[in-house]
N, C-alpha and C. Protein backbone atom coordinates (compact mmCIF):
# COMPACT_ATOMS: atom_id res chain seq x y z
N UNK A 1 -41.33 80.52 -181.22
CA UNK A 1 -40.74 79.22 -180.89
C UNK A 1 -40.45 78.44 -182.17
N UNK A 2 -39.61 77.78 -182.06
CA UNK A 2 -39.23 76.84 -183.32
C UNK A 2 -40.02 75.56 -183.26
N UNK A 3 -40.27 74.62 -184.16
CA UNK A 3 -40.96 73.79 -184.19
C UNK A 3 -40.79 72.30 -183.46
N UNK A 4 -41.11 72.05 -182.58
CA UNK A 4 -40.90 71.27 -181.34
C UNK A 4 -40.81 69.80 -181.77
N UNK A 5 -41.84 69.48 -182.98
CA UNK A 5 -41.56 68.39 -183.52
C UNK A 5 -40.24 67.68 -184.49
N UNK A 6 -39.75 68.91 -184.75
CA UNK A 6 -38.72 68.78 -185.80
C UNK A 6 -37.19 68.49 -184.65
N UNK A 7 -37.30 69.53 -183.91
CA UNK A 7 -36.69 68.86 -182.76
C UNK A 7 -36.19 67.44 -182.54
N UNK A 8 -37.57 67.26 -181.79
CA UNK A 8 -37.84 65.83 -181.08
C UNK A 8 -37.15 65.19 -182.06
N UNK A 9 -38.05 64.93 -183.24
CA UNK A 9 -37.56 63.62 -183.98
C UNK A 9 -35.99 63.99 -184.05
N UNK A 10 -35.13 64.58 -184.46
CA UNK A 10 -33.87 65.09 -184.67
C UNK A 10 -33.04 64.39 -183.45
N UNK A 11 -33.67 64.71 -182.65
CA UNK A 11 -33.13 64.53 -180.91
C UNK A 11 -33.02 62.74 -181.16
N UNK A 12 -34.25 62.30 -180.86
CA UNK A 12 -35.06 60.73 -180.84
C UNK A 12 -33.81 60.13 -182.02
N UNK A 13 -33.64 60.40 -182.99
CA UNK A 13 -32.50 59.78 -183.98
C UNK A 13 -31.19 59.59 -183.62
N UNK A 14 -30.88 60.91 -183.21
CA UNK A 14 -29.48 60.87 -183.04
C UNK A 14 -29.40 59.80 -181.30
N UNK A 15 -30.38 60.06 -180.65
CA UNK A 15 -30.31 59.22 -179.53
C UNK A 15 -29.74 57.58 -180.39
N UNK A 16 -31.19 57.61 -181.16
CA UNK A 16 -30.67 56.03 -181.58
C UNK A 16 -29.71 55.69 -182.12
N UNK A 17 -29.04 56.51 -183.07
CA UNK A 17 -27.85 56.09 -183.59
C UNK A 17 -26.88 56.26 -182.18
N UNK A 18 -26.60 56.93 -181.65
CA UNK A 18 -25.28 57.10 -180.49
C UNK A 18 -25.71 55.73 -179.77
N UNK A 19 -26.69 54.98 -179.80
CA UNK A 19 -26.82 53.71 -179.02
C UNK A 19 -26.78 52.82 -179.82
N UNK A 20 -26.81 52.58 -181.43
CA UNK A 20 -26.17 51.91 -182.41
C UNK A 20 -25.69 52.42 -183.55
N UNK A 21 -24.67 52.84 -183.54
CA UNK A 21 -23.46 53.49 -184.29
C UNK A 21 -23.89 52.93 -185.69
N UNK A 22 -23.90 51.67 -185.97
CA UNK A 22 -24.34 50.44 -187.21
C UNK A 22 -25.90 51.46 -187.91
N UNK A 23 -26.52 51.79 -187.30
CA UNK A 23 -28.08 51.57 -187.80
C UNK A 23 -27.34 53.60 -188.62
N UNK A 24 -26.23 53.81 -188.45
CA UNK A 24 -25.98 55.44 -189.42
C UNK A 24 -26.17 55.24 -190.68
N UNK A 25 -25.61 54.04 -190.88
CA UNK A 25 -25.37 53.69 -192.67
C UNK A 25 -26.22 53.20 -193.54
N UNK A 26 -26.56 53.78 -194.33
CA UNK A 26 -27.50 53.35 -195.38
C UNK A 26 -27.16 53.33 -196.55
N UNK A 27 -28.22 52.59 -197.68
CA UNK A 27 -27.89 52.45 -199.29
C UNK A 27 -28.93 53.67 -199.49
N UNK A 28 -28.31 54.82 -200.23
CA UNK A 28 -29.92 55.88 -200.79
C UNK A 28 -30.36 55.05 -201.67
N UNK A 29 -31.71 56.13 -201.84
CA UNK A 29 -32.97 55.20 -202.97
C UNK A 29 -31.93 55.93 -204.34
N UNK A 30 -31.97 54.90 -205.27
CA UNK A 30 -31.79 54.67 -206.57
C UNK A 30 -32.04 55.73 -207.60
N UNK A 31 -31.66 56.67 -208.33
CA UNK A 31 -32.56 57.32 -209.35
C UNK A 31 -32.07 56.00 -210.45
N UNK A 32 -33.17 56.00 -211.26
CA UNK A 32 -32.93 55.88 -212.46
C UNK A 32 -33.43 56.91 -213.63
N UNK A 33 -32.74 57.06 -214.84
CA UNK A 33 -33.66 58.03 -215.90
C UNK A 33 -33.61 57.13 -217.24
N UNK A 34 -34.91 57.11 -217.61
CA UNK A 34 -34.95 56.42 -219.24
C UNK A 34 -35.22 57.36 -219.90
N UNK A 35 -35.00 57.04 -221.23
CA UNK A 35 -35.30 58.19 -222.49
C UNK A 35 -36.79 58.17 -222.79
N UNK A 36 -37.31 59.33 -223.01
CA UNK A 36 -38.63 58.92 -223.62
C UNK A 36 -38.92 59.38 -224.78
N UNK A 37 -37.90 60.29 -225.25
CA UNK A 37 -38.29 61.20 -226.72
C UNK A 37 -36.71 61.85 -227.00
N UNK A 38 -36.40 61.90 -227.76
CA UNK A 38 -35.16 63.33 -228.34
C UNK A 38 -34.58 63.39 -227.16
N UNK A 39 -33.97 64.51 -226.37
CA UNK A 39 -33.46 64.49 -224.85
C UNK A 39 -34.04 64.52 -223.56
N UNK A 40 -35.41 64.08 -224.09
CA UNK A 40 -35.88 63.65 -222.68
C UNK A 40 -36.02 62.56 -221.92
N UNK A 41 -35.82 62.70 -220.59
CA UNK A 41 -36.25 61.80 -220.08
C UNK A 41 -36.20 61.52 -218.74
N UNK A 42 -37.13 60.41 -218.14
CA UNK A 42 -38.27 60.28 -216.75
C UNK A 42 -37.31 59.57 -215.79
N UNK A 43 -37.12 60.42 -214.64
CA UNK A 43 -36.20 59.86 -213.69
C UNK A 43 -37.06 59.30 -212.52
N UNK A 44 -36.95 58.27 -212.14
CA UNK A 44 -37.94 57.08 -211.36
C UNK A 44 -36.96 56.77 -210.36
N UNK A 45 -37.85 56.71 -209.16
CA UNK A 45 -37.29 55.85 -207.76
C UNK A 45 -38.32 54.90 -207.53
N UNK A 46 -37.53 53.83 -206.70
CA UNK A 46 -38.50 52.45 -205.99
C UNK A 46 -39.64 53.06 -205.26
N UNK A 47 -40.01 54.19 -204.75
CA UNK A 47 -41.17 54.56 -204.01
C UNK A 47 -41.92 55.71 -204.89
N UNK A 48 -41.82 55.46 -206.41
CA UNK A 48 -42.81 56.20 -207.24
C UNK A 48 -42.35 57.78 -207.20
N UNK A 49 -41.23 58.13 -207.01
CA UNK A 49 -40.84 59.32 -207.27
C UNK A 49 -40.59 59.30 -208.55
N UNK A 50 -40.75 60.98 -209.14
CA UNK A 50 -40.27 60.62 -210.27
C UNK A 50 -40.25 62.23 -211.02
N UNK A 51 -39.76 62.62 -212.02
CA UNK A 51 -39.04 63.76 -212.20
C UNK A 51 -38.58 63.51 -213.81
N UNK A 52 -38.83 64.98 -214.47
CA UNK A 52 -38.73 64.67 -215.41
C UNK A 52 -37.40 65.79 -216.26
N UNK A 53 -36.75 65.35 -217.65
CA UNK A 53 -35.91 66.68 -217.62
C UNK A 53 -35.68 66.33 -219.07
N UNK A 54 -34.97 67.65 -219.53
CA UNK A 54 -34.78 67.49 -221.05
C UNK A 54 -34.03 69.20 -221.25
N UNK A 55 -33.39 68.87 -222.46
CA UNK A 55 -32.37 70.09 -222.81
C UNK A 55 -33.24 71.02 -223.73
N UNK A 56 -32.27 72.10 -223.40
CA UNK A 56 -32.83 73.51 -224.18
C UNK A 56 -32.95 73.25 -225.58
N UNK A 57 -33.73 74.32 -226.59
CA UNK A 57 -33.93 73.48 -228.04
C UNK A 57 -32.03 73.96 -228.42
N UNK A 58 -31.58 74.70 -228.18
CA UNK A 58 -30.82 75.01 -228.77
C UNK A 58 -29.68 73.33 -229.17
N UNK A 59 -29.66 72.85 -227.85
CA UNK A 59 -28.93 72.22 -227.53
C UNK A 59 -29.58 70.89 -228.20
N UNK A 60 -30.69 70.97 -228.64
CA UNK A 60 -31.89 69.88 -229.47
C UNK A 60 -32.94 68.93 -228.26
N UNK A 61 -32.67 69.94 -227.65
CA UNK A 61 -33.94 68.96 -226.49
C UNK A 61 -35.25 69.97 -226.85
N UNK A 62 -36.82 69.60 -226.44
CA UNK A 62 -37.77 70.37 -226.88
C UNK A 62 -37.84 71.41 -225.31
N UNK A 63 -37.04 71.64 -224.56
CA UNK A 63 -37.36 72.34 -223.42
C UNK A 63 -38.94 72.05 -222.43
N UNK A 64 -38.95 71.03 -222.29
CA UNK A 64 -40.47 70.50 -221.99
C UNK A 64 -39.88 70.48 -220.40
N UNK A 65 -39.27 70.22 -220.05
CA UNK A 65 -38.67 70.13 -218.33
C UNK A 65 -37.35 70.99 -217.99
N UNK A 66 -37.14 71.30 -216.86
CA UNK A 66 -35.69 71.05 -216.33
C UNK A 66 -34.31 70.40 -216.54
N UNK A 67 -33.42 71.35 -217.15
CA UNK A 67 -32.39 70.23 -217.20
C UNK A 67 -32.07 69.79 -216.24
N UNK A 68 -30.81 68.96 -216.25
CA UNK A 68 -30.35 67.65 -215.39
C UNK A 68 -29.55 68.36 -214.02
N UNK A 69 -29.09 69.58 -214.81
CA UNK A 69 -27.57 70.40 -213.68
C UNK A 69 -28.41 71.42 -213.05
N UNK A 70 -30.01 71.97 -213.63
CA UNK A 70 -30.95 72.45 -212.75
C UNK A 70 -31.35 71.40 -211.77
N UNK A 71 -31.48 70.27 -211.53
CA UNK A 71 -32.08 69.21 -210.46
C UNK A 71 -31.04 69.15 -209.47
N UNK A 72 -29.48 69.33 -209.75
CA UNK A 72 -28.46 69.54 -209.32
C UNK A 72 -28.28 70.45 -208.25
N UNK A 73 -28.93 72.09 -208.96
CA UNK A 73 -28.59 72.98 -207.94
C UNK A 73 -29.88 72.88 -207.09
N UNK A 74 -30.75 72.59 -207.90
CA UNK A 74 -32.05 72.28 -207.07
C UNK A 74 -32.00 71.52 -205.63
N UNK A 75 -31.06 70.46 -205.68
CA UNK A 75 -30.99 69.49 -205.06
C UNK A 75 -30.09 69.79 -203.70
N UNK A 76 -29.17 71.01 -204.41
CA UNK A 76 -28.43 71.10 -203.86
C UNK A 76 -28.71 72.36 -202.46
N UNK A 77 -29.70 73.19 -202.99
CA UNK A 77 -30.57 74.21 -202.79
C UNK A 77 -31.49 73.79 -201.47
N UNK A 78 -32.27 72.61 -201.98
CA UNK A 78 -33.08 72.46 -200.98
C UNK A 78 -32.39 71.41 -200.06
N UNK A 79 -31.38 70.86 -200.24
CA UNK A 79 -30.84 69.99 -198.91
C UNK A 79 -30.48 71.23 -198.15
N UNK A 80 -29.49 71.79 -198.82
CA UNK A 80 -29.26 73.21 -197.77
C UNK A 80 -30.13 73.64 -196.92
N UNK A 81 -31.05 73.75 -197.74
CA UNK A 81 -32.37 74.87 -196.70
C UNK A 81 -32.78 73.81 -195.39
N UNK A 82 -32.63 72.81 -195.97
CA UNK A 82 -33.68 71.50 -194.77
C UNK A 82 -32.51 71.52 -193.42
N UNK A 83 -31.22 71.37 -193.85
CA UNK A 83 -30.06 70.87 -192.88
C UNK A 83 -30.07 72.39 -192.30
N UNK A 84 -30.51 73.67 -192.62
CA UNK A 84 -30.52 74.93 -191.87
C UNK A 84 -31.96 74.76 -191.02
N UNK A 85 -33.01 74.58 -191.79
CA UNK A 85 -34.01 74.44 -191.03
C UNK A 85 -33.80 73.58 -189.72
N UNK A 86 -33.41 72.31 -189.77
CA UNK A 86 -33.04 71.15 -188.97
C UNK A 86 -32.54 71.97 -187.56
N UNK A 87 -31.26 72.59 -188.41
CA UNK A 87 -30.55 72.86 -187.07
C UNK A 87 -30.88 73.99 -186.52
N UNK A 88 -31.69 75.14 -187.11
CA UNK A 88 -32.33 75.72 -186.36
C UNK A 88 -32.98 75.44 -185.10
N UNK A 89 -33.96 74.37 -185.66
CA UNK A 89 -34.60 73.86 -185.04
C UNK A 89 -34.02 73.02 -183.33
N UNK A 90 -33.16 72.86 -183.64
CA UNK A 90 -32.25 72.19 -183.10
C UNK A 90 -31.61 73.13 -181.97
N UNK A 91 -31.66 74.25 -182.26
CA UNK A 91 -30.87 75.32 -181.39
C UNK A 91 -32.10 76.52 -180.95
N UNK A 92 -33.27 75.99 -181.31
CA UNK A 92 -34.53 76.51 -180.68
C UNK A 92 -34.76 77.76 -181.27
N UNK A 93 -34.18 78.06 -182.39
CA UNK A 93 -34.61 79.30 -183.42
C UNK A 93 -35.63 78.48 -184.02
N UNK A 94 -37.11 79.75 -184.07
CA UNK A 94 -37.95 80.16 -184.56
C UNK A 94 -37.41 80.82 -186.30
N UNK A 95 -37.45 79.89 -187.19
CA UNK A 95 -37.30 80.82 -189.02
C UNK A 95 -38.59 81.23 -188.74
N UNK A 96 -38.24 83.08 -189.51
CA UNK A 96 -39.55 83.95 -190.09
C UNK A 96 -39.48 83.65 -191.49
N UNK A 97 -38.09 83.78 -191.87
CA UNK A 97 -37.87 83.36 -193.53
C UNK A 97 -36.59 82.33 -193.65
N UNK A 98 -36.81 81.92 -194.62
CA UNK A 98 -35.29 80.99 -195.35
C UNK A 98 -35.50 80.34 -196.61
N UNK A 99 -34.65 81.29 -197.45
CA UNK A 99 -34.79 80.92 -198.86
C UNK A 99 -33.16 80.51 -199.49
N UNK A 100 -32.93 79.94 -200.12
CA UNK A 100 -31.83 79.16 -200.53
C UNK A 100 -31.63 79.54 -201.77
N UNK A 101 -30.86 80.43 -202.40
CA UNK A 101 -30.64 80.02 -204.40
C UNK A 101 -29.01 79.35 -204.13
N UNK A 102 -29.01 78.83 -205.24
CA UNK A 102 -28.01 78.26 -206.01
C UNK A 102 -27.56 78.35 -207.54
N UNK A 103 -26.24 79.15 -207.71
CA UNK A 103 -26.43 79.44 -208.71
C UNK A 103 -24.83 78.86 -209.36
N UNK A 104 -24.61 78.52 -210.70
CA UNK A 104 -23.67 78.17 -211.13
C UNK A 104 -23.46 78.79 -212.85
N UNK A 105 -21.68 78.92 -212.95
CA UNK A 105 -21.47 79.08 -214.48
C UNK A 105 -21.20 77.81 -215.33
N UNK A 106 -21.31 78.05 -216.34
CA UNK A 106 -20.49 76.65 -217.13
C UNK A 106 -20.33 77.27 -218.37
N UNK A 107 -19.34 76.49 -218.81
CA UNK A 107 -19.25 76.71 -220.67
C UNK A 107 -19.42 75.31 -221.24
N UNK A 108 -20.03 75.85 -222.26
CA UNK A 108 -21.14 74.81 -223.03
C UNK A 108 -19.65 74.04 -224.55
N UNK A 109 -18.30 74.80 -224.05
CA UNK A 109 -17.73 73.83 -225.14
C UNK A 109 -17.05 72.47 -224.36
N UNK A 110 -17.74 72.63 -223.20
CA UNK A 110 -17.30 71.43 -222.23
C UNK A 110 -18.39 69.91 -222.87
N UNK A 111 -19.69 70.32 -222.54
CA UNK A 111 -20.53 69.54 -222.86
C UNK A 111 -20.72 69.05 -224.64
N UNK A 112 -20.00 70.39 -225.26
CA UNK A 112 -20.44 69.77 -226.81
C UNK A 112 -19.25 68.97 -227.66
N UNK A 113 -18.44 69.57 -226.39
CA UNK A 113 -16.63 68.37 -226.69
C UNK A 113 -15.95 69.27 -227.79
N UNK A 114 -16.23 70.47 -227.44
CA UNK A 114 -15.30 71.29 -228.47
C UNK A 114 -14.18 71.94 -228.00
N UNK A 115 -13.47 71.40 -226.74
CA UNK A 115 -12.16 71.76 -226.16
C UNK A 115 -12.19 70.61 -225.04
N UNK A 116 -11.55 69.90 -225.06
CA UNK A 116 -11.14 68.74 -224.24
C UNK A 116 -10.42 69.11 -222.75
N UNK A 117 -10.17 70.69 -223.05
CA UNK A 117 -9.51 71.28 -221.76
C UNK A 117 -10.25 72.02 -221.06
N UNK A 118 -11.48 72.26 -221.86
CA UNK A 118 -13.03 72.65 -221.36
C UNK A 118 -13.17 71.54 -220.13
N UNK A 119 -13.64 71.62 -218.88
CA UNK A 119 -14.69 70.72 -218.48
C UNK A 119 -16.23 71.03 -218.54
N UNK A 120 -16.76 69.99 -218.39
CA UNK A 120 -18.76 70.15 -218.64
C UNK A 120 -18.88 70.99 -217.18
N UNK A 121 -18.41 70.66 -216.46
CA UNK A 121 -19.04 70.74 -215.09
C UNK A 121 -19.26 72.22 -214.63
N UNK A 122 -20.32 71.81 -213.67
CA UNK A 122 -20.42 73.42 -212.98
C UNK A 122 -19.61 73.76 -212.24
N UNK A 123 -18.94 75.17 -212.82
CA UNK A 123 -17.84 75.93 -211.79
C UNK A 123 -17.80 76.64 -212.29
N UNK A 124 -17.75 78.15 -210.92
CA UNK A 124 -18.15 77.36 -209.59
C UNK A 124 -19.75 77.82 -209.34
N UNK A 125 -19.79 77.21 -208.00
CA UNK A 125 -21.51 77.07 -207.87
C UNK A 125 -20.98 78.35 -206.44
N UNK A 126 -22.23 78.65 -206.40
CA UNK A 126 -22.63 79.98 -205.43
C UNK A 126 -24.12 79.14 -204.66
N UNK A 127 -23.58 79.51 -203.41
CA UNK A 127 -25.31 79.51 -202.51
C UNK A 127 -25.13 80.83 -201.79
N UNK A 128 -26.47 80.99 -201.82
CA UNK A 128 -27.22 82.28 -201.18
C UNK A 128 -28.12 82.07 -200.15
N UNK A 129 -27.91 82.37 -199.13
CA UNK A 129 -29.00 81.89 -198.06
C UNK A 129 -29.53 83.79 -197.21
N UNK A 130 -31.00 83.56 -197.68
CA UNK A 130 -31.59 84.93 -196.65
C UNK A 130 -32.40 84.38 -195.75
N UNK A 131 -32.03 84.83 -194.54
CA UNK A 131 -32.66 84.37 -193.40
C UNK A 131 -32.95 85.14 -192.46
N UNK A 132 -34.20 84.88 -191.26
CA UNK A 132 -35.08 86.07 -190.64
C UNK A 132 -35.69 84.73 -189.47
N UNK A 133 -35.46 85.27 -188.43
CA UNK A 133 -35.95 84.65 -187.08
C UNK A 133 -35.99 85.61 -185.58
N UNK A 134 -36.24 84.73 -185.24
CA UNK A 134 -36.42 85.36 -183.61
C UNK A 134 -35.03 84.78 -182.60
N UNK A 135 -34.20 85.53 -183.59
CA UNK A 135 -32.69 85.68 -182.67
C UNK A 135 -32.03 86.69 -183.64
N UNK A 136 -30.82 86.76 -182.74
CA UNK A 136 -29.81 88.26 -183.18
C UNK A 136 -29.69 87.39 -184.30
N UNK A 137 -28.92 88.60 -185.43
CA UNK A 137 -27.84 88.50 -187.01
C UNK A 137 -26.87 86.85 -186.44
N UNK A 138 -26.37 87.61 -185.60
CA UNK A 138 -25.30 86.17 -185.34
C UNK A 138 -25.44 85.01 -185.23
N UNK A 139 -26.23 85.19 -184.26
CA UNK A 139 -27.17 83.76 -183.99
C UNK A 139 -27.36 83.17 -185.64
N UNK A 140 -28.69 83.92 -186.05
CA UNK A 140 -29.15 83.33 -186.89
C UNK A 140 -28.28 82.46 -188.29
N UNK A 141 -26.59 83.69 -188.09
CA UNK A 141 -25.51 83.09 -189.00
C UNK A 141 -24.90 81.41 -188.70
N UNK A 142 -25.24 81.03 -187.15
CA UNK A 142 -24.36 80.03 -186.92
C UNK A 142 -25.30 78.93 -187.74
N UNK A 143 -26.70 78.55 -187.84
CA UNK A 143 -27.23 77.05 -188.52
C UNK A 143 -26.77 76.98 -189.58
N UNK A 144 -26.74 78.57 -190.40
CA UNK A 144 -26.06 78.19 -191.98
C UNK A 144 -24.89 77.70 -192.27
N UNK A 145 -23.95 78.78 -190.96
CA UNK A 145 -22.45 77.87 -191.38
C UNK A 145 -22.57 76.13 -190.90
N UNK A 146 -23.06 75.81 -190.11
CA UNK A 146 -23.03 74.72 -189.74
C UNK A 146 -23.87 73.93 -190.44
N UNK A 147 -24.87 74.71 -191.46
CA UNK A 147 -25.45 73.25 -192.02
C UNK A 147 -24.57 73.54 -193.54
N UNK A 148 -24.20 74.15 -193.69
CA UNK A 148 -22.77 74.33 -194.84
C UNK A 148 -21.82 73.07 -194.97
N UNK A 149 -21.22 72.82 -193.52
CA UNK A 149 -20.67 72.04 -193.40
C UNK A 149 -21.20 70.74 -193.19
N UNK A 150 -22.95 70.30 -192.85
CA UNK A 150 -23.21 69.05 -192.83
C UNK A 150 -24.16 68.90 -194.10
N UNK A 151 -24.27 69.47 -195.21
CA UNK A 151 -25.52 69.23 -195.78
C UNK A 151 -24.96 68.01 -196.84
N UNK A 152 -25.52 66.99 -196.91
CA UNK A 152 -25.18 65.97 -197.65
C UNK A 152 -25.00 66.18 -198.99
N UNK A 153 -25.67 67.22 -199.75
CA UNK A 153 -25.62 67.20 -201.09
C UNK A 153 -24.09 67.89 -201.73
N UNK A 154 -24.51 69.26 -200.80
CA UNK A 154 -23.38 70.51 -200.41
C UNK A 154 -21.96 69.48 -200.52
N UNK A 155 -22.00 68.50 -199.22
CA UNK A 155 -20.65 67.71 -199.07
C UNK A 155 -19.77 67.21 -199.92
N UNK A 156 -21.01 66.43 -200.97
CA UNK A 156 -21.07 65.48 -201.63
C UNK A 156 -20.22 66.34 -203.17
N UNK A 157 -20.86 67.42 -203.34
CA UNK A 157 -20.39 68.04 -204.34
C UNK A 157 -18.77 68.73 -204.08
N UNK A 158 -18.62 69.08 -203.08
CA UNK A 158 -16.89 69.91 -202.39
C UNK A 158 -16.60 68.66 -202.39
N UNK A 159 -16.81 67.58 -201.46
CA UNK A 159 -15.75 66.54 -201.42
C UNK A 159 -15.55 65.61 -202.94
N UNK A 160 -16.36 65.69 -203.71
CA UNK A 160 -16.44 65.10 -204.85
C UNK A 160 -16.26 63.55 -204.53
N UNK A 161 -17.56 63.20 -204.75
CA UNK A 161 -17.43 61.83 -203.94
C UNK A 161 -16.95 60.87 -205.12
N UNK A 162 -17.18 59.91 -204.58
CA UNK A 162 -15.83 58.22 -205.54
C UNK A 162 -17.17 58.22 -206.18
N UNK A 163 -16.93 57.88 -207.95
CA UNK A 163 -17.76 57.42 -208.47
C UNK A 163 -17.43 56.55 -209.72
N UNK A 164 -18.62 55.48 -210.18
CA UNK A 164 -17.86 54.33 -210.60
C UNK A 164 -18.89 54.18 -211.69
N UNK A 165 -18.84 53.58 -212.77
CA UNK A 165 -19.58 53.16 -213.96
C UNK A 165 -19.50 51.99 -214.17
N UNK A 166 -20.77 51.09 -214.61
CA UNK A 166 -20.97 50.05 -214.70
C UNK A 166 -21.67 49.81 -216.05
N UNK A 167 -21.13 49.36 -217.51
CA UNK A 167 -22.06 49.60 -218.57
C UNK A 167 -22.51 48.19 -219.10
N UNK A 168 -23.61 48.02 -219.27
CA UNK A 168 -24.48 46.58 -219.98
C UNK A 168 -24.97 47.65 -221.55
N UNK A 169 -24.44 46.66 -221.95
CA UNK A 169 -24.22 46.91 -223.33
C UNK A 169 -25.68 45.71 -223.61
N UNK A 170 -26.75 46.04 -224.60
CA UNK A 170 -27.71 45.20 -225.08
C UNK A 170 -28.22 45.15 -226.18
């Protein structure tokens, strides 16, 4: 059986939003990151989250954390897995397994500004999803495609969302 609680609440939400459309929209929590040394540095949310990252030595960071575009696929990795789990759950599959990689190329004369026709960015990114439950191959294929298409991070990165800069100069 799949997990009855994960359900419910899933169920119990979407009830409430379809009875106030208004209560869908939200502001996410905030990252911020300060420097704390050479290229590191401590990324903080309002509820004490917090995460730390810094570049390879090559690149002159001391490699003490995770870089920034690892938190990325990371991020991107585990929303996946949750929005598959979810809807599993959701469609009364029992997961035996579900593991998520994410993997991406880049060239590094993007980031060091040594070809302007370079971009920094990751492309392209690859997800991998292996999965094992108590339903047929097929079955088990439909939560992935479907949480493919709802996973917020996943979205966020294909649709390339609007983004805006705001600089205080001090």
């Amino acid at each position: 059986m799949s997990d009855p609680s994960v359900r419910e609440a899933i169920d119990k939400l979407g009830a409430a939003i379809r009875a106030e459309p208004a209560k869908a929209k939200a502001k996410n929590v905030p990252a911020t990151a300060r420097l704390t040394d050479g290229l590191k540095f401590e990324v903080s949310g309002p509820n004490k989250e917090r995460v730390l990252t810094d570049m390879p030595a090559p690149m002159g960071g001391g490699a003490t954390a995770p870089n920034p575009s690892w938190f990325l696929r990371a991020g991107m990795a585990s929303c996946a897995a949750t929005v598959i789990a979810m809807r599993a759950a959701k469609l009364g599959i029992a997961l035996t397994e579900l593991e998520v990689t994410v993997e991406s190329d880049s060239d590094l004369r993007g980031i060091l500004g040594l070809d302007d026709k370079v971009s920094a960015g990751l492309n392209p990114m690859r997800t991998k999803v292996r999965i094992g439950g108590d339903a047929d191959p097929l079955v088990l294929q439909a939560p992935v495609e479907w949480a493919d298409a709802h996973s917020p991070v996943g979205c966020t990165i294909r649709n390339a969302a609007v983004c805006s800069l705001d600089v205080e100069v001090v």
